[in-house]
Protein backbone atom coordinates (compact mmCIF):
# COMPACT_ATOMS: atom_id res chain seq x y z
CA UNK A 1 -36.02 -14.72 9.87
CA UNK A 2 -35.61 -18.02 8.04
CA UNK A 3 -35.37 -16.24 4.68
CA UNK A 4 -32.49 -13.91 5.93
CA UNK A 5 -30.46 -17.11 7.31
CA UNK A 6 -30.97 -18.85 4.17
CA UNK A 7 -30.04 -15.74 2.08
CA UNK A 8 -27.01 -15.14 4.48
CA UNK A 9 -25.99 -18.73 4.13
CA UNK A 10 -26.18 -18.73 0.52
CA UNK A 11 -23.70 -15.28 0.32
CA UNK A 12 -21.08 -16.97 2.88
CA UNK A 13 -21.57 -20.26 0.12
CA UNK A 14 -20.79 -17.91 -2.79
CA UNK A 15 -17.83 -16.07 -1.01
CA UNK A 16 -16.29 -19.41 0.24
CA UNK A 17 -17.13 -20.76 -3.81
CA UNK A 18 -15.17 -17.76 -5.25
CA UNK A 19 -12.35 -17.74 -2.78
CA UNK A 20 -11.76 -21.80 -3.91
CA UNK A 21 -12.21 -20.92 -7.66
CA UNK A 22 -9.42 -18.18 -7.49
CA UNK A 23 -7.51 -20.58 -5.62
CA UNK A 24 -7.77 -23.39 -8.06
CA UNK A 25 -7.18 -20.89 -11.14
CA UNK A 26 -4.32 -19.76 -10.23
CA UNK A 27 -2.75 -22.78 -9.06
CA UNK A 28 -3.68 -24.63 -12.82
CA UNK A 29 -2.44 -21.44 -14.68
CA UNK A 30 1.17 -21.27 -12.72
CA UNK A 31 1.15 -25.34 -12.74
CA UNK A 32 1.15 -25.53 -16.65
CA UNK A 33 3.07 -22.56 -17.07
CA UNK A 34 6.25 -23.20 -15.33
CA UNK A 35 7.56 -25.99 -16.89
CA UNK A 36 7.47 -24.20 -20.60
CA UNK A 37 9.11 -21.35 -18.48
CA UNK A 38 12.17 -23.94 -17.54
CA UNK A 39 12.41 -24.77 -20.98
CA UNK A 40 12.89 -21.47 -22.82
CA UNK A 41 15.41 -20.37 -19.89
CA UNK A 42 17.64 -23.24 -20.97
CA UNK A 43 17.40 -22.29 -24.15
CA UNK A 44 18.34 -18.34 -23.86
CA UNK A 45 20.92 -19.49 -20.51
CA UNK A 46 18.62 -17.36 -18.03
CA UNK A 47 19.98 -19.52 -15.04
CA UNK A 48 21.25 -18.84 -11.78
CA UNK A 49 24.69 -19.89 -11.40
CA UNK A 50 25.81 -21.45 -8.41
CA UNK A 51 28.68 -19.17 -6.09
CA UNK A 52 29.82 -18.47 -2.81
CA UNK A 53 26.61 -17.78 -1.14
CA UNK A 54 24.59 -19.87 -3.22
CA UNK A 55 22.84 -22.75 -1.53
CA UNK A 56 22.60 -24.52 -5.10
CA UNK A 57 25.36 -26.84 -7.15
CA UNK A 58 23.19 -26.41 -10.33
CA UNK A 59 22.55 -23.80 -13.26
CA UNK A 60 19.01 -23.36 -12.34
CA UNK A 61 16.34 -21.14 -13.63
CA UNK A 62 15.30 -18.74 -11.66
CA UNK A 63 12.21 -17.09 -13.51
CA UNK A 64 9.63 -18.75 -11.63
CA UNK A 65 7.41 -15.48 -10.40
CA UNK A 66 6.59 -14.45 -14.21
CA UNK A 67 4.33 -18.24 -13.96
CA UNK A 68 3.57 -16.64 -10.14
CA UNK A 69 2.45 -13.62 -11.54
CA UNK A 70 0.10 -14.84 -14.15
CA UNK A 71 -1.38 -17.40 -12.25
CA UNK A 72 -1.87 -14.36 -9.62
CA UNK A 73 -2.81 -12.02 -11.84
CA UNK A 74 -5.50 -13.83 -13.96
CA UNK A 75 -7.26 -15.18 -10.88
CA UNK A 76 -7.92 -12.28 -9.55
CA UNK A 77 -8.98 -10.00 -12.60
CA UNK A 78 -11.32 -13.27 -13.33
CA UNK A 79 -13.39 -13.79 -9.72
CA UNK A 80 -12.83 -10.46 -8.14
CA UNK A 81 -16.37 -8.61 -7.69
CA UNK A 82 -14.91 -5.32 -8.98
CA UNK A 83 -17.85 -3.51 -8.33
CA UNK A 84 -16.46 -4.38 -4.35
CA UNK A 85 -13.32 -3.47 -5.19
CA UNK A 86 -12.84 -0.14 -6.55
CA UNK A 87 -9.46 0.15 -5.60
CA UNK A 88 -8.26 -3.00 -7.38
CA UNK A 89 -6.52 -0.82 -10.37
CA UNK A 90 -4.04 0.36 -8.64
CA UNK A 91 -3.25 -2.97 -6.88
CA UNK A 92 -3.21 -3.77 -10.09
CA UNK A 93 -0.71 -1.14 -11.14
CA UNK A 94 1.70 -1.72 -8.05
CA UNK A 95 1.92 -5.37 -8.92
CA UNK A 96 2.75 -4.90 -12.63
CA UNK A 97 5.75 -2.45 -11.31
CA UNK A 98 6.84 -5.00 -8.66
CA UNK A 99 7.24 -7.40 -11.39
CA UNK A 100 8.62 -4.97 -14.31
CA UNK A 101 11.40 -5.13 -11.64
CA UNK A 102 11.46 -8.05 -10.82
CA UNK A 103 11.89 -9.46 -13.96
CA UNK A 104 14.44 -7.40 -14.83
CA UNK A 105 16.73 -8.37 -12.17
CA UNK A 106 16.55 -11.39 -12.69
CA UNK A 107 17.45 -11.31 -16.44
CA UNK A 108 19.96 -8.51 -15.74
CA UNK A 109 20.39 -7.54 -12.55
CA UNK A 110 19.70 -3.53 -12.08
CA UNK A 111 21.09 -0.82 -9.64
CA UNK A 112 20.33 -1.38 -5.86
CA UNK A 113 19.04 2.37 -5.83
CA UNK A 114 16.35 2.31 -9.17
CA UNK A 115 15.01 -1.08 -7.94
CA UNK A 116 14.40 0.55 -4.16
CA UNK A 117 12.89 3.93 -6.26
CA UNK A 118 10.82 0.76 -8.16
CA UNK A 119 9.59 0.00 -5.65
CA UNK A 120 8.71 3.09 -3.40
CA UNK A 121 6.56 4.02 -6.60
CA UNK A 122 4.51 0.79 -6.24
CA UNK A 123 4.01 1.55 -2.81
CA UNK A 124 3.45 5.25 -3.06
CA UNK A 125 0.36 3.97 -5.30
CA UNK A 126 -0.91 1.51 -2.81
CA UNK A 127 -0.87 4.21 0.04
CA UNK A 128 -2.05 7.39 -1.97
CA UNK A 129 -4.48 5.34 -4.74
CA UNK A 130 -5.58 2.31 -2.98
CA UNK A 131 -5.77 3.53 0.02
CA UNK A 132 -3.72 0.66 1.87
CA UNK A 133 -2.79 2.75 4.72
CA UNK A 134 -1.66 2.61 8.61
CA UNK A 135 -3.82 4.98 10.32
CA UNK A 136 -3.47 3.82 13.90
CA UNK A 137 -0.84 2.01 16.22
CA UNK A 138 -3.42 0.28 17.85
CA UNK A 139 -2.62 0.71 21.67
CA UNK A 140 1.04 -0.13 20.79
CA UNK A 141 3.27 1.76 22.89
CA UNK A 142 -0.17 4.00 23.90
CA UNK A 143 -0.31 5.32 20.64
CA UNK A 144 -3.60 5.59 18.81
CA UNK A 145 -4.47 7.83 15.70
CA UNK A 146 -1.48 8.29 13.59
CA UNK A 147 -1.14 11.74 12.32
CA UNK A 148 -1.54 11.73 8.24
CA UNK A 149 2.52 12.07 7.59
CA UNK A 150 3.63 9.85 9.97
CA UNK A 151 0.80 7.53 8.65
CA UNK A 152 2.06 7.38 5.00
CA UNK A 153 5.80 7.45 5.95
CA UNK A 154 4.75 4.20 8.02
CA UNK A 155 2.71 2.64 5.23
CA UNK A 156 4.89 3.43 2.66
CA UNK A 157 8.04 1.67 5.28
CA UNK A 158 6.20 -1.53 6.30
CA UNK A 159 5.62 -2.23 2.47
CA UNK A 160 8.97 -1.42 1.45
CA UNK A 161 10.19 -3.73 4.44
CA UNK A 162 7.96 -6.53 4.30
CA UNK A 163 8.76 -6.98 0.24
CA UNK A 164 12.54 -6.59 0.94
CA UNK A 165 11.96 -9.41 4.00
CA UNK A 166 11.00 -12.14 1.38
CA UNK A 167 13.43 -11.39 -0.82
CA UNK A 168 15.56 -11.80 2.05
CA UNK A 169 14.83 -14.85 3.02
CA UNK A 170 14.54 -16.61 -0.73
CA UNK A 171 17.82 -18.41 -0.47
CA UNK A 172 17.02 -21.89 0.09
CA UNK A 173 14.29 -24.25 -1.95
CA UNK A 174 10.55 -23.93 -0.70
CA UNK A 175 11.34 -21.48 2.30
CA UNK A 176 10.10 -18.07 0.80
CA UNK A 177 7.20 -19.88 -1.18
CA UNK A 178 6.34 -22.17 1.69
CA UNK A 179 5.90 -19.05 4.21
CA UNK A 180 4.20 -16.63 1.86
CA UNK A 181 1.82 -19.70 1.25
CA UNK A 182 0.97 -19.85 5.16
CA UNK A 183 0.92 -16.24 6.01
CA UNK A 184 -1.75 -15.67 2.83
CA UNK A 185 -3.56 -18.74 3.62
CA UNK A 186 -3.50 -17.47 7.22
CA UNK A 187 -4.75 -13.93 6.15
CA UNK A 188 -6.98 -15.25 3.49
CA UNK A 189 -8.80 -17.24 6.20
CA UNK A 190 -9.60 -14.06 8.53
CA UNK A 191 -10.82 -12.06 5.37
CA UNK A 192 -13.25 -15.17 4.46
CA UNK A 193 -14.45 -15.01 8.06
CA UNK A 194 -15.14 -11.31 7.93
CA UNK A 195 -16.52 -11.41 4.50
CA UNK A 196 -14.02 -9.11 2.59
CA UNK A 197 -14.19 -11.32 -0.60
CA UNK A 198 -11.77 -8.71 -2.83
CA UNK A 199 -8.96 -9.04 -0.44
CA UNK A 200 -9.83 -13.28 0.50
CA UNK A 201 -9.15 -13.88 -3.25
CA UNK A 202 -6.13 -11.78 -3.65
CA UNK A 203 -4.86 -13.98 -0.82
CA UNK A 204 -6.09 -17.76 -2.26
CA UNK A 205 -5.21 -16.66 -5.35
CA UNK A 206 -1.54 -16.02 -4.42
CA UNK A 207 -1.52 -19.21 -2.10
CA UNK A 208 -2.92 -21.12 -5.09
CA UNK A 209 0.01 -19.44 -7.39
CA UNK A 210 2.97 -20.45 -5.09
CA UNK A 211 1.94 -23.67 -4.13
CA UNK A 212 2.00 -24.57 -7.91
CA UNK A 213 5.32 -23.28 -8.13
CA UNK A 214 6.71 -25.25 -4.88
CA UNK A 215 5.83 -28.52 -6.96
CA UNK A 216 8.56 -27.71 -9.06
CA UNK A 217 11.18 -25.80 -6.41
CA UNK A 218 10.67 -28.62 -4.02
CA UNK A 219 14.57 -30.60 -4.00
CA UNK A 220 15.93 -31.18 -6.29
CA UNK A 221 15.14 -27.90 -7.39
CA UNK A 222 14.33 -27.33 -11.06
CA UNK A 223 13.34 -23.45 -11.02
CA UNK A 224 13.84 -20.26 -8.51
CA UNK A 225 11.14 -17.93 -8.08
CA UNK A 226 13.98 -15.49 -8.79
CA UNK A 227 13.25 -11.77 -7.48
CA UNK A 228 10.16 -11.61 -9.34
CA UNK A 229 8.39 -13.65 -7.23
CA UNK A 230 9.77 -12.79 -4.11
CA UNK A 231 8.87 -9.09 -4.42
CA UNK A 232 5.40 -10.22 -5.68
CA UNK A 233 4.72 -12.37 -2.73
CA UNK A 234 6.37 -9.57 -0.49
CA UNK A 235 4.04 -6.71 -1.97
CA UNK A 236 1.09 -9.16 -1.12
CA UNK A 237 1.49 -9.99 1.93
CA UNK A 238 1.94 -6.19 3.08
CA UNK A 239 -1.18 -5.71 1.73
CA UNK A 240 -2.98 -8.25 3.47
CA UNK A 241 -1.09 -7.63 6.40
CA UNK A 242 -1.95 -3.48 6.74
CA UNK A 243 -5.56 -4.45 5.65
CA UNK A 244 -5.67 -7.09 8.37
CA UNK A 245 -4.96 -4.56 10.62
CA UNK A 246 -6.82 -1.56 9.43
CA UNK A 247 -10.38 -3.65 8.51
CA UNK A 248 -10.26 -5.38 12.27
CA UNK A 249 -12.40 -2.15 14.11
CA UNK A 250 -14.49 -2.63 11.22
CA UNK A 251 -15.14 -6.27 12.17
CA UNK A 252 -15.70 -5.64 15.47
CA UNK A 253 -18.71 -3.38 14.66
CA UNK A 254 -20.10 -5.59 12.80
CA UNK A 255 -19.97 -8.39 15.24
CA UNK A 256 -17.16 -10.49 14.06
CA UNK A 257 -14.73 -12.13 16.87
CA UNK A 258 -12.38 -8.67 17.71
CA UNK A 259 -8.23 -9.05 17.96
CA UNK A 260 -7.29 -6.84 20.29
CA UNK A 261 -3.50 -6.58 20.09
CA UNK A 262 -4.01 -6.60 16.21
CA UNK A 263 -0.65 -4.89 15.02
CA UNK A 264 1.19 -7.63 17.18
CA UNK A 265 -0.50 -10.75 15.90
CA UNK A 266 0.12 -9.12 12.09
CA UNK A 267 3.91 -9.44 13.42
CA UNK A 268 3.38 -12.49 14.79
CA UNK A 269 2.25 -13.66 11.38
CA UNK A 270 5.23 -12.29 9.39
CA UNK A 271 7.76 -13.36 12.33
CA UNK A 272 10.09 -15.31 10.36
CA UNK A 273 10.99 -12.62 7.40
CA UNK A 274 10.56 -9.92 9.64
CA UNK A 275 12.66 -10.95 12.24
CA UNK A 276 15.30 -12.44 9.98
CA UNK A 277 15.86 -8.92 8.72
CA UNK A 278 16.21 -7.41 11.47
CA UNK A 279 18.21 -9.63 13.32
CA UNK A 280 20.54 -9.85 10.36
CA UNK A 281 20.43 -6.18 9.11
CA UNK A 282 21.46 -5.27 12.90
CA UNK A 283 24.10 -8.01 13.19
CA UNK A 284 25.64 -6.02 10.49
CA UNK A 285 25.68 -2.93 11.80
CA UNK A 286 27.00 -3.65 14.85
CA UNK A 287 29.95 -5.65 13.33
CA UNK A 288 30.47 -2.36 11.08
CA UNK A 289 28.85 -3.30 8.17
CA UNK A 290 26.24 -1.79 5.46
CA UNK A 291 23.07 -3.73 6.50
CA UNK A 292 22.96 -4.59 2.97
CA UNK A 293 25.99 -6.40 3.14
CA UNK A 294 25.98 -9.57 1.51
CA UNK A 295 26.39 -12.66 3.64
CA UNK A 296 25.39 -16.11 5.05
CA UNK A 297 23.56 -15.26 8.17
CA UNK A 298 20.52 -15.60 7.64
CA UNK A 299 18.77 -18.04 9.91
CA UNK A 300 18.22 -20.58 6.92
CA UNK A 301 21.95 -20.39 6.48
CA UNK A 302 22.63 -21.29 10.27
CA UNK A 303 19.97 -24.56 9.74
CA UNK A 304 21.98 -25.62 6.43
CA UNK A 305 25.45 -25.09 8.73
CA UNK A 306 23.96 -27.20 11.24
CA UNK A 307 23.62 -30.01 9.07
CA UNK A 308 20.01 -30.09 7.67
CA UNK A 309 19.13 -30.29 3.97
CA UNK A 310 16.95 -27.52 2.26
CA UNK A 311 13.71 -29.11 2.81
CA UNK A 312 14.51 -30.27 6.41
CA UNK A 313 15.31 -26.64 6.91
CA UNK A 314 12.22 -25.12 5.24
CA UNK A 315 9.93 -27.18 7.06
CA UNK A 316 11.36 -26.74 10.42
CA UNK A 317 10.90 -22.78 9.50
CA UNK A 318 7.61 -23.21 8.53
CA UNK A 319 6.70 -25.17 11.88
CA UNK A 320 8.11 -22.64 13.83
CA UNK A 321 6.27 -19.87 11.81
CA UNK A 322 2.85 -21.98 12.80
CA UNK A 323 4.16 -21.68 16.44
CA UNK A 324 4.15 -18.07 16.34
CA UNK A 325 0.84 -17.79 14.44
CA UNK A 326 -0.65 -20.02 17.54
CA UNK A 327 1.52 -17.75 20.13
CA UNK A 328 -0.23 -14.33 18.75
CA UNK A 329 -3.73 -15.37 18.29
CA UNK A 330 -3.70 -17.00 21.93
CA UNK A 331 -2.55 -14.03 23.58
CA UNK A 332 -3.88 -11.38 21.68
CA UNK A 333 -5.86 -10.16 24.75
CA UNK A 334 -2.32 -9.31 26.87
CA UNK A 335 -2.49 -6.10 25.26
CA UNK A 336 -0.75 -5.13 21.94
CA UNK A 337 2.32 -4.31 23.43
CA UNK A 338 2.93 -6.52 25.69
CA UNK A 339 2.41 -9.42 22.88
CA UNK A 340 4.97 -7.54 20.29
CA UNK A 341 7.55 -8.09 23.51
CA UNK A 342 6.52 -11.67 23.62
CA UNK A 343 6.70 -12.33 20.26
CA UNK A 344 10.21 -10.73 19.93
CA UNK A 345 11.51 -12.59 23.01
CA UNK A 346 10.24 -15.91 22.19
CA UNK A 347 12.10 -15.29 18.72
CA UNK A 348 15.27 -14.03 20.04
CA UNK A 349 15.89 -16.47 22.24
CA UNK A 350 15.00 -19.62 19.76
CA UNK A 351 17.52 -17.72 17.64
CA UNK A 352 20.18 -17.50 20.62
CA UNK A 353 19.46 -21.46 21.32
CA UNK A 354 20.27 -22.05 17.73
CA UNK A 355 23.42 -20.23 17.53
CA UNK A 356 24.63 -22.20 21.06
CA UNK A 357 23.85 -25.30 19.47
CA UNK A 358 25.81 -24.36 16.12
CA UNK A 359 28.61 -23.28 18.07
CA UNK A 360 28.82 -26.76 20.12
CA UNK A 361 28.88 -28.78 16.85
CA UNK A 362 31.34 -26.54 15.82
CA UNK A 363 33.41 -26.92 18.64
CA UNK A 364 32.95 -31.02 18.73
CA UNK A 365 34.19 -30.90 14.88
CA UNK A 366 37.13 -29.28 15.40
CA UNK A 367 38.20 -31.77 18.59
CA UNK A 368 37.40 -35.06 16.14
């Protein structure tokens, strides 16, 4: 007995050691890497100009997720235990399309309709290679077992909307970084617990990546992350976040602490790009619009409208991200979907108190 405690100690020690290493890798890789990024972007004018809906007065680079990328990248090929991990290729493969695309559009921005084809192959190859796939609801809405084409078309959707959520929400300094840092770190932490060490260092390693880069996105901003790093961070997180929910039966039988209302508390997690996009995409609709309407709606937009500067904004977002994280994981025994109508109420109505409290400082600067 006191050998297998020792032994199981010592394999928790070495998970926890990798998990830290990929971390640290990929933070020092993207660290160094970004600033000879902001240099030769100067040099060949590969800025983002400021506009209309721009939140920035400054030509600024915006090629930050090729030093994202790397740093990601690198870590993981380096501490992964591939021999756990068969499936890492085509991970692999999905996140070299993600940023072939990204990339581009952010040197020279490409059709709407070949960068959403883009990226339904990368997630076609996470759902039919690696196997990152919704098979159940959960108990939302009573339904169980998915069958096998409404599981893929599901997979294949969440991907497609959690990537196009960050993007979504990359539009002021530190918010889209700051966010995909908690919701890996947040992920990263349950896969530790449960001793999935492939998909823990996919998740430090991206933390570690992005929290390089907020060093130098933090105001004054000197680089964006630009669309290749959004995506990237996107296509992560709905990786984490279907294997989050698919992997928690398997932690239950093998004794870990079980989540009961598990597809909710992955929403809970992603609230704040999730909800964002809908509330915005159906704002949209109902005023006529394509949903993919440019605008400045977003709920980073209202904060900046209501007076508070970039980081101000970002960190109240983050805060209230943290808030929903605590909401989920408290209350994940109401039932799955009585917690997704918690979730969404408690969101819609912080985003109803916000627009009320726009519109009154509105109103008071027009009467001054």
């Amino acid at each position: 007995m006191f050998v297998n405690f020792v032994c199981t100690n010592i394999e928790i020690i070495e998970v926890m050691y990798d998990s830290i290493l990929s971390f640290i890798t990929a933070f020092t890789m993207t660290y160094f890497a970004i600033p000879s990024i902001i240099h030769i972007a100067k040099i060949k004018n590969l800025c983002d100009e400021p506009g209309e809906r721009r939140s920035h007065t400054e030509s600024t680079p915006s090629l930050a997720g090729i030093g994202i990328f790397a740093g990601v990248i690198f870590s993981i090929i380096l501490w992964t235990p591939f021999q756990d991990f068969g499936n890492l290729q085509y991970i692999l493969c999905a996140f070299i399309i993600i940023f072939l695309i990204g990339a581009k559009d952010d040197i020279s921005p490409i059709n709407p309709y070949k960068k959403l084809a883009g990226q339904v192959f990368a997630a076609a190859l996470l759902v039919f290679k690696a196997k990152v796939q919704l098979t159940s609801m959960h108990g939302i809405f009573g339904l169980e077992t998915l069958p096998l084409p409404i599981s893929i078309f599901l997979s294949m959707f969440t991907i497609l909307v959690i990537v196009n959520a960050f993007n979504l929400i990359d539009g002021i300094n530190g918010l889209s970084g700051s966010i995909g840092t908690l919701i890996s770190l947040t992920f990263g932490v349950w896969f530790l617990y449960i001793d999935s060490i492939e998909l823990a260092i996919v998740a430090f390693s991206t933390a570690g990546a992005v929290i390089a880069f907020l060093k130098y996105n933090i105001t004054p901003a000197k680089i964006f992350m630009g669309d290749t790093g959004a995506l990237l961070i996107g296509l992560v997180c709905s990786i984490l976040a279907i294997k989050f929910i698919e992997l928690n039966n398997e932690a239950i039988q093998n004794g870990y602490f079980e989540i009961k209302a598990i597809p909710a508390v992955a929403i809970g997690i992603l609230i704040l790009p999730l909800f964002d996009t809908l509330r915005v995409f159906t704002m949209r609709v109902l005023k006529g619009k394509s949903p993919f309407y440019p605008d400045r709606t977003h709920i980073h937009h209202l904060l900046l409208d209501h007076g508070l500067s970039h980081m101000q904004a970002t960190t109240v977002l983050v805060f209230v991200n943290i808030f929903f994280i605590v909401i989920a994981f408290t209350f994940n025994n109401i039932g799955a979907t009585n917690l997704l109508f918690l979730i969404l109420a408690l969101a819609a109505l912080l985003t109803v108190l916000l627009n009320m409290s726009l519109s009154r400082r509105k109103r008071l600067q027009s009467s001054m």
